[in-house]
N, C-alpha and C. Protein backbone atom coordinates (compact mmCIF):
# COMPACT_ATOMS: atom_id res chain seq x y z
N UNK A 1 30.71 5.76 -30.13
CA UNK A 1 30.78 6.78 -29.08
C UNK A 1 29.56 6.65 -28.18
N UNK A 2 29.94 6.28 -26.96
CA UNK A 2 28.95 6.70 -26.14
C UNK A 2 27.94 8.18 -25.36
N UNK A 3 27.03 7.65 -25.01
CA UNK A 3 26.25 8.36 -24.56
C UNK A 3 26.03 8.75 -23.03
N UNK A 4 26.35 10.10 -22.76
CA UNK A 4 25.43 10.35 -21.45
C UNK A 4 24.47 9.71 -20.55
N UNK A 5 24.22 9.90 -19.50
CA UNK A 5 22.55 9.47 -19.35
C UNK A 5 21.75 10.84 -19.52
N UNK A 6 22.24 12.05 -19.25
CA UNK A 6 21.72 13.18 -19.47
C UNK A 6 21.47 13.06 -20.91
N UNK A 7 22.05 12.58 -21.55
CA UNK A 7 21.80 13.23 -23.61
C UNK A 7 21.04 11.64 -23.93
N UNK A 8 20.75 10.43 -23.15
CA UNK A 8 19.97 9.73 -23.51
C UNK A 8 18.60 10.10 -23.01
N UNK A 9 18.51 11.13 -22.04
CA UNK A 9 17.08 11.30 -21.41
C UNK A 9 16.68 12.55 -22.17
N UNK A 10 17.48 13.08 -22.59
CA UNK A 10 17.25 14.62 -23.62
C UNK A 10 16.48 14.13 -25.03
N UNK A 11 17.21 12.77 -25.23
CA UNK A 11 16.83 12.13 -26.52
C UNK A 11 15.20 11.71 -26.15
N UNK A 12 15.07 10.91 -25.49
CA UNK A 12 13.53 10.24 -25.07
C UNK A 12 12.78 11.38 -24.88
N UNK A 13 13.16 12.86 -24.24
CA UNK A 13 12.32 13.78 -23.96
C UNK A 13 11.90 14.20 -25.30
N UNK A 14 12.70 13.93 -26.25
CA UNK A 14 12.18 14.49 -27.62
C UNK A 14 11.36 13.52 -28.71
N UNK A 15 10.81 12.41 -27.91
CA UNK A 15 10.38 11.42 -28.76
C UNK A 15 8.85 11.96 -28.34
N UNK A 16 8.01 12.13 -29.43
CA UNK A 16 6.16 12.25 -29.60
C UNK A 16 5.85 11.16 -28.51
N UNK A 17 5.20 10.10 -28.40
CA UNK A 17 5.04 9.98 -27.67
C UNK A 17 5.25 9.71 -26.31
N UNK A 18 6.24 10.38 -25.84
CA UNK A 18 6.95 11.06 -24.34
C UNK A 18 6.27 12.50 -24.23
N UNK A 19 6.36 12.88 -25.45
CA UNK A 19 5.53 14.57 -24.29
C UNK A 19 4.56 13.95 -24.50
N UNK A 20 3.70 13.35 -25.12
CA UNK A 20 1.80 13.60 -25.69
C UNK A 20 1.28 13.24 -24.22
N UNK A 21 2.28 11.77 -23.64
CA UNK A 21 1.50 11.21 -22.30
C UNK A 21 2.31 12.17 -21.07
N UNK A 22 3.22 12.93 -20.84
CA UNK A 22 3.40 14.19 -20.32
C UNK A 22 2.03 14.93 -20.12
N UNK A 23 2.00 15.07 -21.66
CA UNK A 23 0.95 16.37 -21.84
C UNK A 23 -0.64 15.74 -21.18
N UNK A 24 -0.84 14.65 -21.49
CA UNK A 24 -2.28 13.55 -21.25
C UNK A 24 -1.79 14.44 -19.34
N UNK A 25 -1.12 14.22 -19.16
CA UNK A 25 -0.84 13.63 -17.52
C UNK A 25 -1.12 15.08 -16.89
N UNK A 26 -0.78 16.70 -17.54
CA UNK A 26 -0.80 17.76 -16.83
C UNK A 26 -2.50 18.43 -17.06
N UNK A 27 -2.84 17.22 -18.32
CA UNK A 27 -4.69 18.31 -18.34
C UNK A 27 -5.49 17.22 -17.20
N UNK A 28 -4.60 16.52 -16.25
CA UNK A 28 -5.29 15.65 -14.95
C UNK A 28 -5.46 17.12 -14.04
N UNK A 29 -4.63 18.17 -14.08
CA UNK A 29 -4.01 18.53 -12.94
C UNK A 29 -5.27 20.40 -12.78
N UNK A 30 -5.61 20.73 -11.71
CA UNK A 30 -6.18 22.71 -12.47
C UNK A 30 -4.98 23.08 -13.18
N UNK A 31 -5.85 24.18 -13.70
CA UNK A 31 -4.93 25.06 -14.89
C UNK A 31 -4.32 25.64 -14.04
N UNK A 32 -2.92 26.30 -14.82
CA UNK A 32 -1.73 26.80 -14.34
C UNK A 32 -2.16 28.07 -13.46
N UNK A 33 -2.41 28.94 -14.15
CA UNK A 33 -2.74 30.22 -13.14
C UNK A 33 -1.80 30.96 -12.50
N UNK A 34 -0.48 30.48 -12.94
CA UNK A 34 0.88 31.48 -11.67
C UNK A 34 0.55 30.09 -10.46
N UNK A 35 -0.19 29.12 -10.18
CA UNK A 35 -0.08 28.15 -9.48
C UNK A 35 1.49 27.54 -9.21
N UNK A 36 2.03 27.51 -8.03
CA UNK A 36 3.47 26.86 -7.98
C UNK A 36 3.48 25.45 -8.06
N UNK A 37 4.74 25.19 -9.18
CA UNK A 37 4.99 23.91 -9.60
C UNK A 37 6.36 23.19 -8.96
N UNK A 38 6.11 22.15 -8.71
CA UNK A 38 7.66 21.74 -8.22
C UNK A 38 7.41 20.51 -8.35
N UNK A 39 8.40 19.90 -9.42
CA UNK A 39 8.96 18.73 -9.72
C UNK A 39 10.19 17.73 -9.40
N UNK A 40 10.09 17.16 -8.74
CA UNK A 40 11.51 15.94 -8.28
C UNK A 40 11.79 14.87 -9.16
N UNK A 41 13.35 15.27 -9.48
CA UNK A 41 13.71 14.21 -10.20
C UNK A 41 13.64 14.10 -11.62
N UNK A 42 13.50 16.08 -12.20
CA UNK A 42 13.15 16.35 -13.36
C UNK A 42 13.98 16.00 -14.55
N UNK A 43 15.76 15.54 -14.31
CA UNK A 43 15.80 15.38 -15.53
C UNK A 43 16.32 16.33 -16.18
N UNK A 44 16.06 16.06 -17.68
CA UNK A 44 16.58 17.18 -18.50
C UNK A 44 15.31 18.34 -18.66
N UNK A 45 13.90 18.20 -17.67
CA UNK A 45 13.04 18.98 -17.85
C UNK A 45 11.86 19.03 -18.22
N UNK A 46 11.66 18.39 -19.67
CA UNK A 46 10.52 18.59 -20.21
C UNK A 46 9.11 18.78 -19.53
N UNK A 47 8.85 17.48 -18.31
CA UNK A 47 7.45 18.17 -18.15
C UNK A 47 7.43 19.44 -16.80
N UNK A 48 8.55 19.83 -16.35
CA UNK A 48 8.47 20.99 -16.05
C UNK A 48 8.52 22.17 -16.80
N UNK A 49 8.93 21.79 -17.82
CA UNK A 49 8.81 23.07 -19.14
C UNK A 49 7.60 22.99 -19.92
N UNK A 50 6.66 21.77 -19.99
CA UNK A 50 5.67 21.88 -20.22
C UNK A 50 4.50 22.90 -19.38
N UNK A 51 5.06 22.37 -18.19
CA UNK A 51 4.31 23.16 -16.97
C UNK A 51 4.21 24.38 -17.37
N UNK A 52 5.22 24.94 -17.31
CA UNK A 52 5.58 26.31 -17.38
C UNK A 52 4.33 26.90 -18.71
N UNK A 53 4.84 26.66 -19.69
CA UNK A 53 3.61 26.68 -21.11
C UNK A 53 2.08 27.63 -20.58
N UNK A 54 1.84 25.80 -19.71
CA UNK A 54 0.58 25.64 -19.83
C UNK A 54 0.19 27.04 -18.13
N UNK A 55 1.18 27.57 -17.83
CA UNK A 55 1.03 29.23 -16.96
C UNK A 55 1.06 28.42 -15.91
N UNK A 56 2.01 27.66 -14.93
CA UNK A 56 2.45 27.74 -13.75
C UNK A 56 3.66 28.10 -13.69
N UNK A 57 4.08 28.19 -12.31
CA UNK A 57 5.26 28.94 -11.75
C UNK A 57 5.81 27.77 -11.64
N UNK A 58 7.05 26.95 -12.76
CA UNK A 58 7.47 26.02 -12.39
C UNK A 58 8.82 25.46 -12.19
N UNK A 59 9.11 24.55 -11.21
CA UNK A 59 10.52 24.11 -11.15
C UNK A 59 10.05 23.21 -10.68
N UNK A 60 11.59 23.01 -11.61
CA UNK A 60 12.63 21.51 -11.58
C UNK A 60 13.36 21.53 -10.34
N UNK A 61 13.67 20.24 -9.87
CA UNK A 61 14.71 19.85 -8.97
C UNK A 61 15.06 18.52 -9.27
N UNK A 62 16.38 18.63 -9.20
CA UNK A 62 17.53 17.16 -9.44
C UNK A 62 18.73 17.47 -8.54
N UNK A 63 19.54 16.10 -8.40
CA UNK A 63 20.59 16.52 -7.66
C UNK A 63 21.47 15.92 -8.49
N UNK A 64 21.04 15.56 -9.88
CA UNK A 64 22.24 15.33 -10.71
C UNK A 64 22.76 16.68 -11.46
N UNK A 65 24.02 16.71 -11.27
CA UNK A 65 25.03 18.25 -12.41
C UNK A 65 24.40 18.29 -13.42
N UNK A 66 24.56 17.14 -14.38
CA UNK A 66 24.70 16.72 -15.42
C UNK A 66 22.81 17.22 -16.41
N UNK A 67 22.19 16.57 -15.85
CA UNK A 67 20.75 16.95 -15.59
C UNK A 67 20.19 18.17 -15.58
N UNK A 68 20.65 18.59 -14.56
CA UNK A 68 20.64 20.22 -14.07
C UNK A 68 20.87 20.87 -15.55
N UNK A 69 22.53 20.96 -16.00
CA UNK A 69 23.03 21.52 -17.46
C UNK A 69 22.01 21.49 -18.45
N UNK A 70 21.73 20.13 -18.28
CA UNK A 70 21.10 19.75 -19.99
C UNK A 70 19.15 20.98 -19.66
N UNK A 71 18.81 20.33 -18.53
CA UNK A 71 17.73 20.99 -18.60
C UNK A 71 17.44 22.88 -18.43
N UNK A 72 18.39 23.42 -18.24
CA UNK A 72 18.83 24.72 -18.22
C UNK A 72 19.31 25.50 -19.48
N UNK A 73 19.92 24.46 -20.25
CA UNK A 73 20.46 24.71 -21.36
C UNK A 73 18.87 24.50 -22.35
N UNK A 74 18.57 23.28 -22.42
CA UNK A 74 17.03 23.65 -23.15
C UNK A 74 16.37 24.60 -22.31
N UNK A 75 15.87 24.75 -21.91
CA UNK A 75 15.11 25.81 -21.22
C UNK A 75 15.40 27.11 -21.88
N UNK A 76 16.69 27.53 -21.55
CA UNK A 76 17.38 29.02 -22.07
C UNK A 76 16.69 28.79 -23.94
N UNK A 77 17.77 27.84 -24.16
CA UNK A 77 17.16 27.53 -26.07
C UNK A 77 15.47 27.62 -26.59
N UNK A 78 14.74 27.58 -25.58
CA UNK A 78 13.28 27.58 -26.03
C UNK A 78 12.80 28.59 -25.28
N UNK A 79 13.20 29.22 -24.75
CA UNK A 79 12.82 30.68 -23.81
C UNK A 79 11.44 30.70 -22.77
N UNK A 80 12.42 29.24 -22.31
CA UNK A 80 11.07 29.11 -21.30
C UNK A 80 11.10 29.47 -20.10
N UNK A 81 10.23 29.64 -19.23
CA UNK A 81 10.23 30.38 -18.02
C UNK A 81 10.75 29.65 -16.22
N UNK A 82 10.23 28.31 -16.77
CA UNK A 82 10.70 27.34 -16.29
C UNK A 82 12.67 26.90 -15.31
N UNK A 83 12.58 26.59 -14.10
CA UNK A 83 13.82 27.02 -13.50
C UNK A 83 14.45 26.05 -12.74
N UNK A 84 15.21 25.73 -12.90
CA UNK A 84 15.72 24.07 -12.11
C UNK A 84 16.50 24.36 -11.45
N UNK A 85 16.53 23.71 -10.25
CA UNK A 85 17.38 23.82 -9.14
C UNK A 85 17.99 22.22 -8.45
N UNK A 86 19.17 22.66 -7.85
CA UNK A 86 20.07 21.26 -7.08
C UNK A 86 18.84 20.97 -6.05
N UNK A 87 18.78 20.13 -5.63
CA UNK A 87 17.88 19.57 -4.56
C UNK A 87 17.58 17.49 -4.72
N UNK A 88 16.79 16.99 -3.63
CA UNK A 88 15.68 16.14 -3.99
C UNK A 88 14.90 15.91 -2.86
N UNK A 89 14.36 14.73 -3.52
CA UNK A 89 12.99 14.59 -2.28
C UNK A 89 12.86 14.60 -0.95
N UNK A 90 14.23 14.08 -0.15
CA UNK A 90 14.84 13.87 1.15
C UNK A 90 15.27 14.89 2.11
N UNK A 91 16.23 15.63 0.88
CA UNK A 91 16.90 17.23 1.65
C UNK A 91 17.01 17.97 0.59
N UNK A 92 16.65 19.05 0.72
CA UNK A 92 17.14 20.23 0.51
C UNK A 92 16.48 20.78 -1.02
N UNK A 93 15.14 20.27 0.10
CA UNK A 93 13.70 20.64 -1.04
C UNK A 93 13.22 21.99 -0.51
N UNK A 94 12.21 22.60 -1.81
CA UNK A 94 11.40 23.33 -0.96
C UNK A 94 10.39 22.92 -0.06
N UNK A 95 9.29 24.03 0.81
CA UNK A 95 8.94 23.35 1.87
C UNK A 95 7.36 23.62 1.35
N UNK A 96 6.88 24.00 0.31
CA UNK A 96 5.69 23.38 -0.31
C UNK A 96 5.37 24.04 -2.00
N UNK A 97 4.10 23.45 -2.20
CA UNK A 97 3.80 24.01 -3.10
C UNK A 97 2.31 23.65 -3.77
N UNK A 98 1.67 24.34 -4.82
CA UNK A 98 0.22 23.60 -5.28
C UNK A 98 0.00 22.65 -5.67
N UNK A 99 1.20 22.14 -6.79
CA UNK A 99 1.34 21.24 -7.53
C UNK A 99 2.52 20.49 -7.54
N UNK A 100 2.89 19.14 -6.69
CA UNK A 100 3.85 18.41 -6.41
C UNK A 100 4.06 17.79 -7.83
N UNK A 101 5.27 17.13 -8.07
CA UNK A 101 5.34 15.91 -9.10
C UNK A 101 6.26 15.25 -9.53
N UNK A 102 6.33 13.94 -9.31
CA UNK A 102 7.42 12.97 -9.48
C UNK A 102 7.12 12.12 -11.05
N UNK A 103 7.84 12.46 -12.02
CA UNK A 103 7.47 11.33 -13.13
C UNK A 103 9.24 10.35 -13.10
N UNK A 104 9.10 9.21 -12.90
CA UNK A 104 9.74 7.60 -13.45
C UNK A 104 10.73 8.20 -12.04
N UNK A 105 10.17 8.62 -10.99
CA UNK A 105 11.25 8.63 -9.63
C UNK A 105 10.99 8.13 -8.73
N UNK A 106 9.88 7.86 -8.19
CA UNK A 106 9.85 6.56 -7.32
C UNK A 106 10.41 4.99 -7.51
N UNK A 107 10.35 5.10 -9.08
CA UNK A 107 10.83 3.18 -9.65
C UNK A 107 12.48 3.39 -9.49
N UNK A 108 13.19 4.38 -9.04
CA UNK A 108 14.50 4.43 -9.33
C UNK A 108 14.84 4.41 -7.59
N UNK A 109 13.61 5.25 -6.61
CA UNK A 109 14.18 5.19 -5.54
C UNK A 109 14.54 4.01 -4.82
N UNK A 110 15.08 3.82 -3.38
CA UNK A 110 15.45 2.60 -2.62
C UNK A 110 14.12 2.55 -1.64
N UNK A 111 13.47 4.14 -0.97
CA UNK A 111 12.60 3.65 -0.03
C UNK A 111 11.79 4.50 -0.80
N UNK A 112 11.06 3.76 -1.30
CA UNK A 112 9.99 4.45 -2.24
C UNK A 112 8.78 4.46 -1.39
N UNK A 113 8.28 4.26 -0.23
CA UNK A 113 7.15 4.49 0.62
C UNK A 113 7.95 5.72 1.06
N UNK A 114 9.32 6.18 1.46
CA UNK A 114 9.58 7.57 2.13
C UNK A 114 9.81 8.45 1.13
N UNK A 115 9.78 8.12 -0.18
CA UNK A 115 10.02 9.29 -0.70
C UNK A 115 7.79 9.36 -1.30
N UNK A 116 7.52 8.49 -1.39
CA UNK A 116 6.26 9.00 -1.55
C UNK A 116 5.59 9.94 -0.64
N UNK A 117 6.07 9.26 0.69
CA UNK A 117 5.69 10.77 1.70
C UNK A 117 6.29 11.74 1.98
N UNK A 118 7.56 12.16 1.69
CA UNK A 118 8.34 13.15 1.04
C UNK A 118 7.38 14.14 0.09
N UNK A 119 7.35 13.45 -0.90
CA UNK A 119 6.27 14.09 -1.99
C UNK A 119 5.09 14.61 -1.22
N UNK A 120 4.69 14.08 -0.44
CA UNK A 120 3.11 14.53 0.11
C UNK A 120 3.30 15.50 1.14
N UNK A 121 3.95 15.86 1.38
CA UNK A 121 4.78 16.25 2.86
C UNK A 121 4.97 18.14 1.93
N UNK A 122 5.17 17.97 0.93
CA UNK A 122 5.39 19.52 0.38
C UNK A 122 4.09 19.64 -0.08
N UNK A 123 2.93 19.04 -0.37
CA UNK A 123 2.03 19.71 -0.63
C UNK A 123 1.13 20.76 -0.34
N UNK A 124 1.17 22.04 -0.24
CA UNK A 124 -0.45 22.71 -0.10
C UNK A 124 -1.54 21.96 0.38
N UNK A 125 -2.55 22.72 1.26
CA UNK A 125 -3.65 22.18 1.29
C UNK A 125 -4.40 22.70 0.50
N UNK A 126 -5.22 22.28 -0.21
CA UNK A 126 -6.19 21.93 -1.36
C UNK A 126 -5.40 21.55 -2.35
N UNK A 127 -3.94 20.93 -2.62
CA UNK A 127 -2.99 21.13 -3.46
C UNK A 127 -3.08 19.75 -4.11
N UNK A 128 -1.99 19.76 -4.99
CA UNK A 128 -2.48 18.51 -5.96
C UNK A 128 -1.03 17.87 -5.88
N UNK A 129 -0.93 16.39 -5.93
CA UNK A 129 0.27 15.66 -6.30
C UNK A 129 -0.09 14.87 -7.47
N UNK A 130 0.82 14.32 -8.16
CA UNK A 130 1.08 13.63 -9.11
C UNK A 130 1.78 12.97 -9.49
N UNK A 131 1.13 11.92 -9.67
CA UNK A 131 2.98 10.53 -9.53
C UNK A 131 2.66 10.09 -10.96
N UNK A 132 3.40 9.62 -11.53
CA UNK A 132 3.78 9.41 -12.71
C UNK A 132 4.80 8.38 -13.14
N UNK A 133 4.04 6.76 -13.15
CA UNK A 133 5.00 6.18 -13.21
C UNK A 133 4.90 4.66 -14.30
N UNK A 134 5.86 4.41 -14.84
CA UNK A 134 5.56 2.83 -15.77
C UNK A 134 4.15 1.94 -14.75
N UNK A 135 3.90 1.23 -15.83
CA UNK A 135 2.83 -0.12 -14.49
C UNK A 135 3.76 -1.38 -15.24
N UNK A 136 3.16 -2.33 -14.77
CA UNK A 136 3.59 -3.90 -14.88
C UNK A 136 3.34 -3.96 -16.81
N UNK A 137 2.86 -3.40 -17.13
CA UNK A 137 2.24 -3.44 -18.50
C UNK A 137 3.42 -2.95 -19.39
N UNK A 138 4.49 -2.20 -18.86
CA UNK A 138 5.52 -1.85 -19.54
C UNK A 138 6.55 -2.72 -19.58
N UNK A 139 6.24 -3.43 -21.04
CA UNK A 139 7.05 -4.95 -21.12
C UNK A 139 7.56 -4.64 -22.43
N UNK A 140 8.55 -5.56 -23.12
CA UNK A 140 8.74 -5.03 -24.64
C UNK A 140 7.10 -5.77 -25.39
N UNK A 141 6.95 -7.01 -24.94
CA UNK A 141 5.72 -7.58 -25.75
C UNK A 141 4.24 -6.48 -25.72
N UNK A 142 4.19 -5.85 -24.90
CA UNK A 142 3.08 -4.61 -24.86
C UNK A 142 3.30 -3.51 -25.25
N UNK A 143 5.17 -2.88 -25.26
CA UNK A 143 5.22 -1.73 -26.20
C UNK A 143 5.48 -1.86 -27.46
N UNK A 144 5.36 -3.21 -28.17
CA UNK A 144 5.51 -3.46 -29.40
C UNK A 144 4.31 -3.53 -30.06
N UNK A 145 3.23 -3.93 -29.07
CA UNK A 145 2.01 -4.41 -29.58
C UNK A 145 1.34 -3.13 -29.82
N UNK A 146 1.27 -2.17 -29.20
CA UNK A 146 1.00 -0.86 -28.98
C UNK A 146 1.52 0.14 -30.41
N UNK A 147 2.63 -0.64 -30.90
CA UNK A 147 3.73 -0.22 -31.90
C UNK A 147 2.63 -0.30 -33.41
N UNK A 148 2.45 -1.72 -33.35
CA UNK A 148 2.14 -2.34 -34.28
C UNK A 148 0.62 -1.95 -34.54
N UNK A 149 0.37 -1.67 -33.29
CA UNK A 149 -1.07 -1.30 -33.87
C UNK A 149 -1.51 0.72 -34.53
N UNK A 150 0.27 0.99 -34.24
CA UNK A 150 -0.03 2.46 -35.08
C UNK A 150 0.49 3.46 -34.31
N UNK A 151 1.06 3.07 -32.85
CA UNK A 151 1.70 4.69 -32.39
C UNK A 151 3.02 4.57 -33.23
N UNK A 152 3.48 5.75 -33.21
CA UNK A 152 4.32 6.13 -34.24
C UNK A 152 5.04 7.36 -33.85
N UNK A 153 5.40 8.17 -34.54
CA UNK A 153 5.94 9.58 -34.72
C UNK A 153 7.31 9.61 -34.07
N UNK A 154 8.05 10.43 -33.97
CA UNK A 154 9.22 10.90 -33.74
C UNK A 154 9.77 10.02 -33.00
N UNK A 155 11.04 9.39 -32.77
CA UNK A 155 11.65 8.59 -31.89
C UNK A 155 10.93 7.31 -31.18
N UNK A 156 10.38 6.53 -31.97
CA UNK A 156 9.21 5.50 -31.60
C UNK A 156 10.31 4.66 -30.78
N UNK A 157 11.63 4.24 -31.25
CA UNK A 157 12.67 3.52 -30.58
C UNK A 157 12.63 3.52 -29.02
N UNK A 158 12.62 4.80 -28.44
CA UNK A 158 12.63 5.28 -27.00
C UNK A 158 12.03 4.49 -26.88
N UNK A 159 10.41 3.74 -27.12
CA UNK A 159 9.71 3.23 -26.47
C UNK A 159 10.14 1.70 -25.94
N UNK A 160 11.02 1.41 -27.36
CA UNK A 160 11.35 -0.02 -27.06
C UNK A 160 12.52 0.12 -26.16
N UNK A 161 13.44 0.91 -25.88
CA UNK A 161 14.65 1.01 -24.98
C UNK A 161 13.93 1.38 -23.66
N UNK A 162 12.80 2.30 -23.25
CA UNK A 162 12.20 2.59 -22.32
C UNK A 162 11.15 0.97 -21.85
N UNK A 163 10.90 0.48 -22.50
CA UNK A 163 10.35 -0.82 -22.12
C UNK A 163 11.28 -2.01 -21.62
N UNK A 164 12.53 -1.67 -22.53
CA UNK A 164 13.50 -2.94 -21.83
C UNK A 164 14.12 -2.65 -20.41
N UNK A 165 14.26 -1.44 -20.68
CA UNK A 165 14.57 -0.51 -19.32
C UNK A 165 13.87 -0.78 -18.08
N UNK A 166 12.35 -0.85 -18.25
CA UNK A 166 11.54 -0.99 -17.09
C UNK A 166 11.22 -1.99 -16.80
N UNK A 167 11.19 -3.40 -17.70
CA UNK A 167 10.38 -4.44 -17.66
C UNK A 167 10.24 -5.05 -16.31
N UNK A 168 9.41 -5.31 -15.39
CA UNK A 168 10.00 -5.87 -14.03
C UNK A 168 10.13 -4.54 -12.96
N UNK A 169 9.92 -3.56 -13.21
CA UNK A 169 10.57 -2.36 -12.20
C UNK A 169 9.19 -1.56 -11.74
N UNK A 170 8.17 -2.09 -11.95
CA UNK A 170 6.63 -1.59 -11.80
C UNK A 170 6.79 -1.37 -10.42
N UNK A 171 6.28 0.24 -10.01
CA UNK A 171 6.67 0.46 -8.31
C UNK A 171 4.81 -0.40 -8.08
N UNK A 172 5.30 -0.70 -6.74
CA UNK A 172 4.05 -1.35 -6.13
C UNK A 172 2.53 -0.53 -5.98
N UNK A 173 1.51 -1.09 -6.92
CA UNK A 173 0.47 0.40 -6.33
C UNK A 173 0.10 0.68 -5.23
N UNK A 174 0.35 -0.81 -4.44
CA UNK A 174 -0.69 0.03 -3.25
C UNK A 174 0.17 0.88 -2.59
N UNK A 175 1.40 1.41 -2.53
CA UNK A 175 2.24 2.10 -2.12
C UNK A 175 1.51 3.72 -1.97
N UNK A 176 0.75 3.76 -3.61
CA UNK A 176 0.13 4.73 -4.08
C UNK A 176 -1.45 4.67 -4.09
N UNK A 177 -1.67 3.76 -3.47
CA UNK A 177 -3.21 4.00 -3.32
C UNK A 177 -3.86 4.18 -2.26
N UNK A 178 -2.74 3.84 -1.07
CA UNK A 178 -3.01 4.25 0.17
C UNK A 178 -2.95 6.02 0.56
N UNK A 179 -2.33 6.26 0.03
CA UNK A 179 -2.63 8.17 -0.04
C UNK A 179 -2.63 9.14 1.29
N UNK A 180 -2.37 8.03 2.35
CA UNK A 180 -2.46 8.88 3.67
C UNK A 180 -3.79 9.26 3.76
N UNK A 181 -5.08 8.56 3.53
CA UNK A 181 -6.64 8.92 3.39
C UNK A 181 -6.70 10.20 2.13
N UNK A 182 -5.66 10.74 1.51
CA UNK A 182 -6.52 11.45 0.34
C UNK A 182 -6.78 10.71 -0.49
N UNK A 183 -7.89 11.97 -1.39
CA UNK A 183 -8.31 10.94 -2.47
C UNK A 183 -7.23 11.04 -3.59
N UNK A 184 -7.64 9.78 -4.11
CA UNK A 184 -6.87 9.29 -5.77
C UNK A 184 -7.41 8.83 -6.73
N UNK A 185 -7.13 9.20 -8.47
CA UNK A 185 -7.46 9.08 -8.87
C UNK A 185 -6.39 7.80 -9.56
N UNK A 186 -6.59 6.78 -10.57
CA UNK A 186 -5.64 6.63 -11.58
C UNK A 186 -6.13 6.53 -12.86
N UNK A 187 -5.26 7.26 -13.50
CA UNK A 187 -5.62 7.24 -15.08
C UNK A 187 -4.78 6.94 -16.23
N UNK A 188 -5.13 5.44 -16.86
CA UNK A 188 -3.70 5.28 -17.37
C UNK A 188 -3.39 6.08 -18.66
N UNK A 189 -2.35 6.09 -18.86
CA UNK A 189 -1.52 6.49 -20.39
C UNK A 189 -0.77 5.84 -20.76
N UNK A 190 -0.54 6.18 -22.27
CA UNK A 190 0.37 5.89 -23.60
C UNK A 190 -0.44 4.25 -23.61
N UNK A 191 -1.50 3.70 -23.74
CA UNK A 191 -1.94 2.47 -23.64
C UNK A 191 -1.86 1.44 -22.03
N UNK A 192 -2.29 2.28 -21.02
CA UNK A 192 -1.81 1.76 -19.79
C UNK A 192 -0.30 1.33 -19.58
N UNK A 193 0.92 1.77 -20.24
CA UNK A 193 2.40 1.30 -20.36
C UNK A 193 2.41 2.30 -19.03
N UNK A 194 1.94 3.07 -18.59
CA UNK A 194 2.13 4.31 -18.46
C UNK A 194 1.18 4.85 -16.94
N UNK A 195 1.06 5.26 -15.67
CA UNK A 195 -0.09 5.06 -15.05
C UNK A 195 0.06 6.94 -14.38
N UNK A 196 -1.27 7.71 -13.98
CA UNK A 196 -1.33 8.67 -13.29
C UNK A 196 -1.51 8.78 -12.34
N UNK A 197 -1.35 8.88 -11.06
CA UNK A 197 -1.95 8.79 -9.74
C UNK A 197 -2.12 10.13 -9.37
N UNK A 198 -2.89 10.57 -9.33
CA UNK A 198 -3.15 12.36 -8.55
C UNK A 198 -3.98 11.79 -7.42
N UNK A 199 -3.24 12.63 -6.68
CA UNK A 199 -4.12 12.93 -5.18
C UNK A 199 -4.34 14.39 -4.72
N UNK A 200 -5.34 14.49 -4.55
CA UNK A 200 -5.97 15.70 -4.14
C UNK A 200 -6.17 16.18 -2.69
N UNK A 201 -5.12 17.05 -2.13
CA UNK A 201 -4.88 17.15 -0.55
C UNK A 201 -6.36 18.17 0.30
N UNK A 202 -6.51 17.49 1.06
CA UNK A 202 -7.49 18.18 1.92
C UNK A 202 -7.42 19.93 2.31
């Protein structure tokens, strides 16, 4: 019996190390504070439900049904505060917020320089973005090696299906390092498989 892509991304959301480098990726960001969160391309949720946790005002946006369900349905099941809505980066977004954030959605887009400025385009000023995406390093020979040397815990598999998945699909950095003159930081995760880009808006 096959699988969803919604109940295969529900699955990976529940593998340890998928939230830990989530979690690595939101103590980049200020603390929540009622700060507004808005995420593109969330998925079944998780690190907008993380958001939420850690005290921002946060949503999801997808323009998949399917997505939408699954991440609404966890949400309700864990009584989180957290709220997803139809939308994406192009149309029929909101028109800002403190804390932007795209995790594994630029490597899927077609014009990934317009949806990066999409993303920047809703930010707040003094506001924060956050891209979140595989690097070139996400190969099976580097998430095995990574394996072997001891990450572990819950659903370690994801990593190797998430590596075959990406191998080759590394979005270009300088895409992301050019920033429109803000500054950037990068900080990698899960063993550099994994990269942070925050930019910090004027």
């Amino acid at each position: 019996m096959g699988y969803s892509k919604s109940e295969l991304f529900s699955w990976l959301q529940g593998a340890d190390f998928y939230r830990d480098l989530h979690l690595d990726a939101i103590e980049l960001l200020p603390s929540g504070e009622g700060r507004v969160w808005i995420e593109f391309g969330c998925g079944p949720g998780l690190f907008t439900r993380l958001a939420a946790v850690k005290g921002y005002s946060a949503t999801g946006i997808d323009n998949d049904p399917s997505m939408l369900r699954e991440a609404r349905r966890i949400a309700k099941s864990e009584g989180s505060s957290a709220v997803f809505e139809n939308g994406d980066v192009f149309q029929n977004r909101p028109q800002s917020a403190d804390v932007v954030v795209a995790s594994s959605l630029l490597a899927v887009l077609d014009d990934k320089e317009g949806g990066f400025n999409a993303l920047l385009s809703v930010v707040n000023p003094g506001g924060s973005l956050l891209i979140v995406e595989t690097t070139e390093r996400m190969t099976t020979h580097y998430a095995e090696n990574l394996i072997q040397k001891g990450l572990g815990g819950k659903r370690i598999d994801g990593l190797r299906i998430w590596s075959r998945a990406r191998a080759g699909h590394a979005i270009d950095p300088e895409i992301l390092m050019t920033g429109a003159g803000q500054r950037v930081t990068f900080t990698p995760l899960l063993g550099g498989l994994v990269g942070a880009w925050l930019f910090q808006m004027a």
